[in-house]
C-alpha atoms as a PDB file:
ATOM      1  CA  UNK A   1       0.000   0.000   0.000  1.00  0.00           C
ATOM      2  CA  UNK A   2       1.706   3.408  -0.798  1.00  0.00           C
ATOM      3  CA  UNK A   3       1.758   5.594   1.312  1.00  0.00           C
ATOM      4  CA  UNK A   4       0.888   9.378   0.715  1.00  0.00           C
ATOM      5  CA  UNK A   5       3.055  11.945   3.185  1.00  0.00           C
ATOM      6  CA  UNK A   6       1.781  15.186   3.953  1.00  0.00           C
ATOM      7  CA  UNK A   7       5.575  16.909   3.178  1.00  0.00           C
ATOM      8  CA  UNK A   8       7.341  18.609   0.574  1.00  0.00           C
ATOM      9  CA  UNK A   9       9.707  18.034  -2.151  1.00  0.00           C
ATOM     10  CA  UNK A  10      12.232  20.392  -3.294  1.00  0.00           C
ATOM     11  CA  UNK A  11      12.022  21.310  -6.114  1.00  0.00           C
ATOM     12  CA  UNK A  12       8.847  20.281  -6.616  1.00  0.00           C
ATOM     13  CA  UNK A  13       6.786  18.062  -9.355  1.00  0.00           C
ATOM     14  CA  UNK A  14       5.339  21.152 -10.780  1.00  0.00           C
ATOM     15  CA  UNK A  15       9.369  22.993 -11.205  1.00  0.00           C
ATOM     16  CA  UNK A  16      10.400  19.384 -12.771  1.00  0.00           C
ATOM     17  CA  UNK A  17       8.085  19.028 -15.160  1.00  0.00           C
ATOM     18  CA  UNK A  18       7.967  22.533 -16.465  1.00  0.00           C
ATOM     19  CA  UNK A  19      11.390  21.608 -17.671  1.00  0.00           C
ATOM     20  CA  UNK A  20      10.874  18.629 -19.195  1.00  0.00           C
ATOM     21  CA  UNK A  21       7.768  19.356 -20.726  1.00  0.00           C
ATOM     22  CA  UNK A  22       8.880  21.441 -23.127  1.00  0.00           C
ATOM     23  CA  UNK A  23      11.440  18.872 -24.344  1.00  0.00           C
ATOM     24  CA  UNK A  24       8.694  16.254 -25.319  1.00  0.00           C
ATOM     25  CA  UNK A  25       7.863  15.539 -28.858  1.00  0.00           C
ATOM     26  CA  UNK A  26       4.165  15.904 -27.908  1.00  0.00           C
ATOM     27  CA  UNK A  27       4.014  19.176 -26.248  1.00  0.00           C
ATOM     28  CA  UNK A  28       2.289  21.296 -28.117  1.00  0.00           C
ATOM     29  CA  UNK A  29       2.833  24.898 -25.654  1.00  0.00           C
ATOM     30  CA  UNK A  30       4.146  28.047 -27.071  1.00  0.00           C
ATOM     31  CA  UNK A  31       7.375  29.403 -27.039  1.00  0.00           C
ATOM     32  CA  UNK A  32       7.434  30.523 -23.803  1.00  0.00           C
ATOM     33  CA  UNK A  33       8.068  28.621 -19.891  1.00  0.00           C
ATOM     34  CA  UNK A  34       4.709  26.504 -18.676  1.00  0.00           C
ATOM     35  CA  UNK A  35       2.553  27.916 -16.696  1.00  0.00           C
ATOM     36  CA  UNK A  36       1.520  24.354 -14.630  1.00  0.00           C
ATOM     37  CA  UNK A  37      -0.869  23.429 -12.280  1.00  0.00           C
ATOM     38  CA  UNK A  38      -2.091  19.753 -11.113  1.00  0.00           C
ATOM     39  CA  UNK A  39      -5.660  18.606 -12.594  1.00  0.00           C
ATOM     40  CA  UNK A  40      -6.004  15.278 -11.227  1.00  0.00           C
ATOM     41  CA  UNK A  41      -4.841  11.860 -11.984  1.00  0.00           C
ATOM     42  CA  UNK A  42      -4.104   8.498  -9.878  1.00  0.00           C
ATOM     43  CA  UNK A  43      -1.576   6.130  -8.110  1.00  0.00           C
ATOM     44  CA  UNK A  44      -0.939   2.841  -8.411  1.00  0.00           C
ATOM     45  CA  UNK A  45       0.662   0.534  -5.741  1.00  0.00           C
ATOM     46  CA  UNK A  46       4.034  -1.391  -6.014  1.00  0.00           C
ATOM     47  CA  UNK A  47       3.380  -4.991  -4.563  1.00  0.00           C
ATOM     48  CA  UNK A  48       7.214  -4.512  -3.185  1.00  0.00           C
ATOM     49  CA  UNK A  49       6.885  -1.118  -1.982  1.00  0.00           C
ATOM     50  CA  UNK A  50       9.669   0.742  -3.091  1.00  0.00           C
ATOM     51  CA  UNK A  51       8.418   2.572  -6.267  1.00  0.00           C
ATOM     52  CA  UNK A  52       5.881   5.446  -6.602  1.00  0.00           C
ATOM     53  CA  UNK A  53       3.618   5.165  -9.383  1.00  0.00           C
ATOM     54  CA  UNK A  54       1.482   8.382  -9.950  1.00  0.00           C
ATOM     55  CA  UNK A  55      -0.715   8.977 -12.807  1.00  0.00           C
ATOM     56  CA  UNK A  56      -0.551  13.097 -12.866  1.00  0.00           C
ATOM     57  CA  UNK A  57      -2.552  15.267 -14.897  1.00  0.00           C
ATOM     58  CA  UNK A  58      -1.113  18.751 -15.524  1.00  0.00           C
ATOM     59  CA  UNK A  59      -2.446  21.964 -17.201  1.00  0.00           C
ATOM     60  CA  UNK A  60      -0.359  24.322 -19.169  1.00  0.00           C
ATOM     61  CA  UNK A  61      -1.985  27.842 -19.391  1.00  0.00           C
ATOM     62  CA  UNK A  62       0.327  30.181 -20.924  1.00  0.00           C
ATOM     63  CA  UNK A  63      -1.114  30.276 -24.197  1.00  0.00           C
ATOM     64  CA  UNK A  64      -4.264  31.312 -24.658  1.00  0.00           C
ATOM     65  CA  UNK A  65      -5.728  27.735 -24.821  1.00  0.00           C
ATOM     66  CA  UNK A  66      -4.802  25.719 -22.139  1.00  0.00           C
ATOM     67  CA  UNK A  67      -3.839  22.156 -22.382  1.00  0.00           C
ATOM     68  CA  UNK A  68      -3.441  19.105 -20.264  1.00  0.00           C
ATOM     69  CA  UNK A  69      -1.069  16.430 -20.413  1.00  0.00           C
ATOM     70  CA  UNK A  70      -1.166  13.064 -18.855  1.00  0.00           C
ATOM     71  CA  UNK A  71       2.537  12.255 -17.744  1.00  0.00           C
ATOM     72  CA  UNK A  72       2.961   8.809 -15.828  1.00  0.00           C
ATOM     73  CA  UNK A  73       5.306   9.169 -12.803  1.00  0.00           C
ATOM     74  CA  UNK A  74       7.342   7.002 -10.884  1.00  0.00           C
ATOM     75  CA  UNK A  75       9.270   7.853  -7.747  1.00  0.00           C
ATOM     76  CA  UNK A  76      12.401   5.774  -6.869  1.00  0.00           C
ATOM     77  CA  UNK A  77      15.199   5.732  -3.900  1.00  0.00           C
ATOM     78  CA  UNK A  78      17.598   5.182  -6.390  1.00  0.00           C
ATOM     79  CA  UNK A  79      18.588   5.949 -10.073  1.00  0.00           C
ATOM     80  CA  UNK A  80      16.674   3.170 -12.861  1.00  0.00           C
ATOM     81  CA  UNK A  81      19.785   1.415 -14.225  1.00  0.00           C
ATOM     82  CA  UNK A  82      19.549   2.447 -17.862  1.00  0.00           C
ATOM     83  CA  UNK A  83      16.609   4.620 -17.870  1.00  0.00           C
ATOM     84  CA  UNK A  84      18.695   7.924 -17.667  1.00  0.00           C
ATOM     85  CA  UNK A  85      16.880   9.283 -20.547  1.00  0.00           C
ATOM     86  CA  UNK A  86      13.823   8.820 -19.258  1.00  0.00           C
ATOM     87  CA  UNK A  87      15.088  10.818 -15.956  1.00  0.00           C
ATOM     88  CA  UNK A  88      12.984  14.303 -15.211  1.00  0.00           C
ATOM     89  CA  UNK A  89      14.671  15.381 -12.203  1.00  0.00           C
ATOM     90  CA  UNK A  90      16.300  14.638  -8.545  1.00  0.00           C
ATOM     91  CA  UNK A  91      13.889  16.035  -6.124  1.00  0.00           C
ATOM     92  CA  UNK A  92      14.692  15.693  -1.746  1.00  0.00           C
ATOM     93  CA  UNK A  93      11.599  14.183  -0.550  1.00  0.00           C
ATOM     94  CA  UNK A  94      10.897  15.714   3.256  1.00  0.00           C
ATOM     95  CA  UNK A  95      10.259  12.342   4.708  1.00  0.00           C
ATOM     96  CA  UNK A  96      12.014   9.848   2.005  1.00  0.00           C
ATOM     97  CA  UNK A  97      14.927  11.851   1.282  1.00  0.00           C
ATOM     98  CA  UNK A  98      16.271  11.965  -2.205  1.00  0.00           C
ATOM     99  CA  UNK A  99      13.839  10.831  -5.094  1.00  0.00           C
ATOM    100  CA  UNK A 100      14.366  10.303  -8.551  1.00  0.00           C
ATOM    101  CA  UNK A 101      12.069  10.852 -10.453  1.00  0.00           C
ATOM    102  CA  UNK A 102      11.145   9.492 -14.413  1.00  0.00           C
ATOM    103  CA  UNK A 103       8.555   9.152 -16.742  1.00  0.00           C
ATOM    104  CA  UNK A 104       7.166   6.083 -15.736  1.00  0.00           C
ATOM    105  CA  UNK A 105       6.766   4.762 -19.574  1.00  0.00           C
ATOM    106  CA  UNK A 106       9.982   3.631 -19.266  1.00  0.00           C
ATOM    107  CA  UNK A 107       9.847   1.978 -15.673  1.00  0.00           C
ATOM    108  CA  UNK A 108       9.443  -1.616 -15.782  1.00  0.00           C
ATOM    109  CA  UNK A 109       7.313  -1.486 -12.341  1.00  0.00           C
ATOM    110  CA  UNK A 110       4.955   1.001 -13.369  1.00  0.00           C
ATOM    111  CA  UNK A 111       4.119  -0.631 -16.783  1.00  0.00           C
ATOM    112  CA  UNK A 112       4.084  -3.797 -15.147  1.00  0.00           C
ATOM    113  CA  UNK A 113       1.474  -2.157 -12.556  1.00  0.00           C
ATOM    114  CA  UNK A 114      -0.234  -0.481 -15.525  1.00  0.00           C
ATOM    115  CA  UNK A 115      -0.741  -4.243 -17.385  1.00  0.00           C
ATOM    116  CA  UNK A 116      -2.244  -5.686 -13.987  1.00  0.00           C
ATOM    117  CA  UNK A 117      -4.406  -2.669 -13.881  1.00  0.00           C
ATOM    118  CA  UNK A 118      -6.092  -3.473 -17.438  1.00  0.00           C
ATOM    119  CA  UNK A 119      -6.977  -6.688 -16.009  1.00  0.00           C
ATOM    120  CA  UNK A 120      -8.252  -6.204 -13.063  1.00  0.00           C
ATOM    121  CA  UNK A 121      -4.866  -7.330 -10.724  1.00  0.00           C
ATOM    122  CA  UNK A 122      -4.635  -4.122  -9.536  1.00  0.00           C
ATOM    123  CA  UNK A 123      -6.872  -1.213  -7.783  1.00  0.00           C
ATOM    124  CA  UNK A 124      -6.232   2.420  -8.746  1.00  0.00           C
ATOM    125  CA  UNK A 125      -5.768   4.786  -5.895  1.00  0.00           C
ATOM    126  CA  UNK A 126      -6.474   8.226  -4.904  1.00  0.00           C
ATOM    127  CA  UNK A 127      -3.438  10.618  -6.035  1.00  0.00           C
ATOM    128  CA  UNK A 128      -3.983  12.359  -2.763  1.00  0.00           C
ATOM    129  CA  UNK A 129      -4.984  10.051   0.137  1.00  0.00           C
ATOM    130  CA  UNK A 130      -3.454   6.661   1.653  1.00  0.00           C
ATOM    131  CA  UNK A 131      -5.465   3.299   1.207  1.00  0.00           C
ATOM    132  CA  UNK A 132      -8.558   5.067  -0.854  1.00  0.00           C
ATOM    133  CA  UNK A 133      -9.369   3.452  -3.655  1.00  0.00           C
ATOM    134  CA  UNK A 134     -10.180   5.832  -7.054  1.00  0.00           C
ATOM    135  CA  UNK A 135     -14.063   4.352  -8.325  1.00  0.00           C
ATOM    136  CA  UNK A 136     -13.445   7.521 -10.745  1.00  0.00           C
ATOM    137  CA  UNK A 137     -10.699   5.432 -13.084  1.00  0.00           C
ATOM    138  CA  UNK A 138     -12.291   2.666 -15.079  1.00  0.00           C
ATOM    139  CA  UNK A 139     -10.651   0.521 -17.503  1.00  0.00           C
ATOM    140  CA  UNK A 140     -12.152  -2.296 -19.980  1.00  0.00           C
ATOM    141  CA  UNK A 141     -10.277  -5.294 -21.151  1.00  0.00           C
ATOM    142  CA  UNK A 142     -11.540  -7.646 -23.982  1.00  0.00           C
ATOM    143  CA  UNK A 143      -8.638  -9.871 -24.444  1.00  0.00           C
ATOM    144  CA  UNK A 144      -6.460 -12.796 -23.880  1.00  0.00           C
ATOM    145  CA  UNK A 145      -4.863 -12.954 -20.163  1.00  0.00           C
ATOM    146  CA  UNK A 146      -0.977 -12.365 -20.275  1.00  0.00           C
ATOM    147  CA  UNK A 147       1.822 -11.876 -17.693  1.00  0.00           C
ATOM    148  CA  UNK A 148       2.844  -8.802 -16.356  1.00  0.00           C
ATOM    149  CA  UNK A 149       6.285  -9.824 -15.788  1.00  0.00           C
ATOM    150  CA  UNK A 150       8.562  -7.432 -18.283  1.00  0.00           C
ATOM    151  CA  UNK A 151      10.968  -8.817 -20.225  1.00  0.00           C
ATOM    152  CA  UNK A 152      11.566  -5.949 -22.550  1.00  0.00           C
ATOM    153  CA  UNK A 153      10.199  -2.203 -23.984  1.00  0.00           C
ATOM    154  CA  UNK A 154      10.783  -0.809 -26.721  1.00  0.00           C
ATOM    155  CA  UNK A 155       9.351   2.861 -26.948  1.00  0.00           C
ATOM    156  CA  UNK A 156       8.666   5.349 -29.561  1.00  0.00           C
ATOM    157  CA  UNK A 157       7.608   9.511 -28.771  1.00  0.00           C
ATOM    158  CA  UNK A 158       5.837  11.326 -31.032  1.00  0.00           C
ATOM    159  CA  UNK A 159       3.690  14.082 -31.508  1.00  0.00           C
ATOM    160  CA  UNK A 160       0.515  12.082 -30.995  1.00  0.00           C
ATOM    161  CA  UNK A 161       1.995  10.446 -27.343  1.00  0.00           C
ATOM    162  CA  UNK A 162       4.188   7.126 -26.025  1.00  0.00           C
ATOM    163  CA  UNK A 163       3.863   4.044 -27.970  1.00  0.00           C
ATOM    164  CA  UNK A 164       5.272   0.811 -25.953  1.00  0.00           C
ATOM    165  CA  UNK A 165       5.648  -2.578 -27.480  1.00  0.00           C
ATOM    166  CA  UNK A 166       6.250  -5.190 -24.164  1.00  0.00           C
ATOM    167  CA  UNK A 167       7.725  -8.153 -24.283  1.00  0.00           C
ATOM    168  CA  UNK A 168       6.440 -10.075 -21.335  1.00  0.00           C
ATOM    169  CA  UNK A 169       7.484 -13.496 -19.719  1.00  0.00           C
ATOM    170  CA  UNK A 170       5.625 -16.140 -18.864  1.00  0.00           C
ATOM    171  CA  UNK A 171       5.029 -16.624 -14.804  1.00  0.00           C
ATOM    172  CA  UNK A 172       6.088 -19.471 -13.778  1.00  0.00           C
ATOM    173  CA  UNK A 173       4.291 -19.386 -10.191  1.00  0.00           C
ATOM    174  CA  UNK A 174       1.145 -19.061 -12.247  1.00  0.00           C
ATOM    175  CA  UNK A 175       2.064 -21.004 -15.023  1.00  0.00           C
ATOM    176  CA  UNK A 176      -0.941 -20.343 -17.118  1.00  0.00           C
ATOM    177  CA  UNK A 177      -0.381 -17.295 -19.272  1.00  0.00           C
ATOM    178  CA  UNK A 178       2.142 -17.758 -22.219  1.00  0.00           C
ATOM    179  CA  UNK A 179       4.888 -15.132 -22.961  1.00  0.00           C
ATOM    180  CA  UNK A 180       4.026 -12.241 -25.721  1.00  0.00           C
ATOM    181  CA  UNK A 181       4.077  -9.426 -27.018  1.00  0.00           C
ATOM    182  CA  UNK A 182       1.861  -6.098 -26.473  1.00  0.00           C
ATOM    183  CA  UNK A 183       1.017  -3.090 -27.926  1.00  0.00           C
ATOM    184  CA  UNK A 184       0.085   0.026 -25.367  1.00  0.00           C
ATOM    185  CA  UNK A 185      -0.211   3.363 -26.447  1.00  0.00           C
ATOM    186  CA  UNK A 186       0.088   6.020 -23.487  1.00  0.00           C
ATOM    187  CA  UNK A 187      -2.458   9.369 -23.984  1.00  0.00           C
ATOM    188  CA  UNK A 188      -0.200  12.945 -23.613  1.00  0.00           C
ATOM    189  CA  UNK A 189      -1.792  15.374 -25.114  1.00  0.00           C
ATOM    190  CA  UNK A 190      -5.453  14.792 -23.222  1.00  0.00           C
ATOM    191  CA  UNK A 191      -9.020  15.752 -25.188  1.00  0.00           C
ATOM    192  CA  UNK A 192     -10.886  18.245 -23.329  1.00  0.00           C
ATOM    193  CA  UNK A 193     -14.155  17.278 -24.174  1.00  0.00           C
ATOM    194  CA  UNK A 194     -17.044  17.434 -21.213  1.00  0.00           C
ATOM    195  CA  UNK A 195     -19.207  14.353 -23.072  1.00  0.00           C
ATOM    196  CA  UNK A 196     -17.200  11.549 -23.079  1.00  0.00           C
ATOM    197  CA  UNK A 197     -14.012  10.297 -23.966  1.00  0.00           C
ATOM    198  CA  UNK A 198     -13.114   9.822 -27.203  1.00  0.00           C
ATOM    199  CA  UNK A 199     -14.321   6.665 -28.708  1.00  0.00           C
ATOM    200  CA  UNK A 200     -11.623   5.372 -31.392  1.00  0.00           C
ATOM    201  CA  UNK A 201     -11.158   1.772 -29.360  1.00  0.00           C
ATOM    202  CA  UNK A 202     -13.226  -0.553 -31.832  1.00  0.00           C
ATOM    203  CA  UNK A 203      -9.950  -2.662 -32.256  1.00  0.00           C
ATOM    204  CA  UNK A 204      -8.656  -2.166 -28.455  1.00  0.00           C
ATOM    205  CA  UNK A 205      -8.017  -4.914 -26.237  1.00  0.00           C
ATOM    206  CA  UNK A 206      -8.239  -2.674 -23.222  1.00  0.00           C
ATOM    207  CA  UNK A 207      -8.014   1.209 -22.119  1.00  0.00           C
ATOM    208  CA  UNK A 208      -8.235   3.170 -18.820  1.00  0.00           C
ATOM    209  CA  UNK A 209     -10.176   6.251 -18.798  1.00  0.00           C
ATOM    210  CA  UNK A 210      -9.596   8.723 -15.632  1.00  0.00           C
ATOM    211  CA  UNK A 211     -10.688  12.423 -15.426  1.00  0.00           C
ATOM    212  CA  UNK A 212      -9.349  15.753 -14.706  1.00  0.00           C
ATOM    213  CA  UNK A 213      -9.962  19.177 -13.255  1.00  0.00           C
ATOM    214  CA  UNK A 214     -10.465  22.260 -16.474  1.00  0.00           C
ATOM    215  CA  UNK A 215      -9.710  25.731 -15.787  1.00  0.00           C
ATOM    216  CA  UNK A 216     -12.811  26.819 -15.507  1.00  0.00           C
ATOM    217  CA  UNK A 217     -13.521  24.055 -12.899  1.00  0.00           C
ATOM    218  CA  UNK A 218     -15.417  21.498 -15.093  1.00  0.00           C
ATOM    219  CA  UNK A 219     -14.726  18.086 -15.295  1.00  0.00           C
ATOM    220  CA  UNK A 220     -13.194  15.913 -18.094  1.00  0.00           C
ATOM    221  CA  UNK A 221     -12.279  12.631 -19.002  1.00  0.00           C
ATOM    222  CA  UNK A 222     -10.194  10.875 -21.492  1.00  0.00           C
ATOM    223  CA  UNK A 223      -8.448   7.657 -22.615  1.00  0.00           C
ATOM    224  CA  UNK A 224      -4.911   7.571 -20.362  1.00  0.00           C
ATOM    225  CA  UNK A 225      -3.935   4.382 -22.414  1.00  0.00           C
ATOM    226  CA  UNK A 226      -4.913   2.076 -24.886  1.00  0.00           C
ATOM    227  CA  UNK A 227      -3.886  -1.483 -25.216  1.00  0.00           C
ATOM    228  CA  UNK A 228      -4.082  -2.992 -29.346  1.00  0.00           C
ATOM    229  CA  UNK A 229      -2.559  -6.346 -30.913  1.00  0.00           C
ATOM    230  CA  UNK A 230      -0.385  -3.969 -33.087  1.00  0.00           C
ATOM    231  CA  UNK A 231       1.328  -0.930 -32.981  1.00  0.00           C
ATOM    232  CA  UNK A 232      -0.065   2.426 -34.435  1.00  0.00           C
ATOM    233  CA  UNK A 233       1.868   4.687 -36.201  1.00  0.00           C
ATOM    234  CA  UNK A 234       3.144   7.415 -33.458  1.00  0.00           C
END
């Protein structure tokens, strides 16, 4: 069960992304620094308790329109061996000390948390409150069972989000779901449309759909992430 500690971190999530942001192949701001503030999102639990797994929502309002993105987070004690392009920032945690911090499409925990999520192994949580479950995120999964032990990820940016193709392995305690391969696209640039989310999933195996806080203090959801057979173009 994470954990969520009333503290600070210096800098904080906010000063890290507004960095980063503007380095990603989907942001879509104007040439000026993001003006960010948090909309919403998620966590996930790590069954070994040792990586935070946030799904944040943040809104960008220095251009005239704003815009939200959806950027997965995870939170670790220690640098990801081989995921320092994938780092956003170092941040000292008041109660955990120093955090690093990535974008969780390339942490093997949080994807493998995001897999068990489709179907059904896992609970979303509240971003902001220990051991309260989220009834706000649902997700729908048509397809095949399959591991969510990672073998390997391969991952593509572009301007329409984070494609991931997983390899996973089979689990041998559970010895019942063969090895494959997956196709997950991750949301980034998120729809701001009051009605519904958008509806392109006729050939999905699975999604999650969570919602966020507007501007103007309306409500919105959106796809977070698909899950297909093949990989779209990104």
């Amino acid at each position: 069960m994470a954990v969520i500690h009333n503290t600070t971190m210096k800098p904080g999530k906010l000063e890290l992304l507004a960095s980063w942001l503007p380095t990603q192949p989907w942001y879509i701001g104007a040439e000026r620094e993001p003006e960010l503030s948090k909309a919403g999102g998620f966590r996930l639990d790590d069954p070994q308790g040792e990586v935070g797994i946030e799904f944040m929502v943040v809104t960008d309002e220095s251009d005239d329109r704003p815009v939200s993105y959806h950027v997965p987070l995870s939170y670790r004690g220690a640098p990801l061996d081989g995921a320092g392009q994938a780092l956003i920032g170092t941040s000292d945690h008041g109660v955990l000390g120093r955090r690093w911090v990535y974008d969780g499409a390339h942490d093997p925990v949080l994807v493998a948390q995001l897999l068990a999520l489709l179907q059904g192994r896992a609970e979303p949580q509240a971003q902001s409150a220990t051991n309260t479950t989220d009834s706000s995120v649902t997700t729908y999964f048509a397809g095949v069972g399959f591991p969510t032990v990672i073998g390997s990820t391969a991952i593509a940016n572009g301007s329409h989000g984070t494609h991931l193709v997983v390899e996973t392995k089979a689990e041998a305690k559970l010895n019942t779901e063969p090895a494959g391969h997956l196709a997950m696209h991750i949301t980034r640039v998120l729809q701001q449309d009051r009605r519904a989310p958008r509806t392109h999933t006729t050939e999905a195996q699975g999604y999650v759909t969570a919602g966020w806080r507007m501007p103007d203090g309306g409500e919105s959801r959106d796809l977070f992430v698909v899950l297909r057979d093949a990989a779209p173009q990104v």
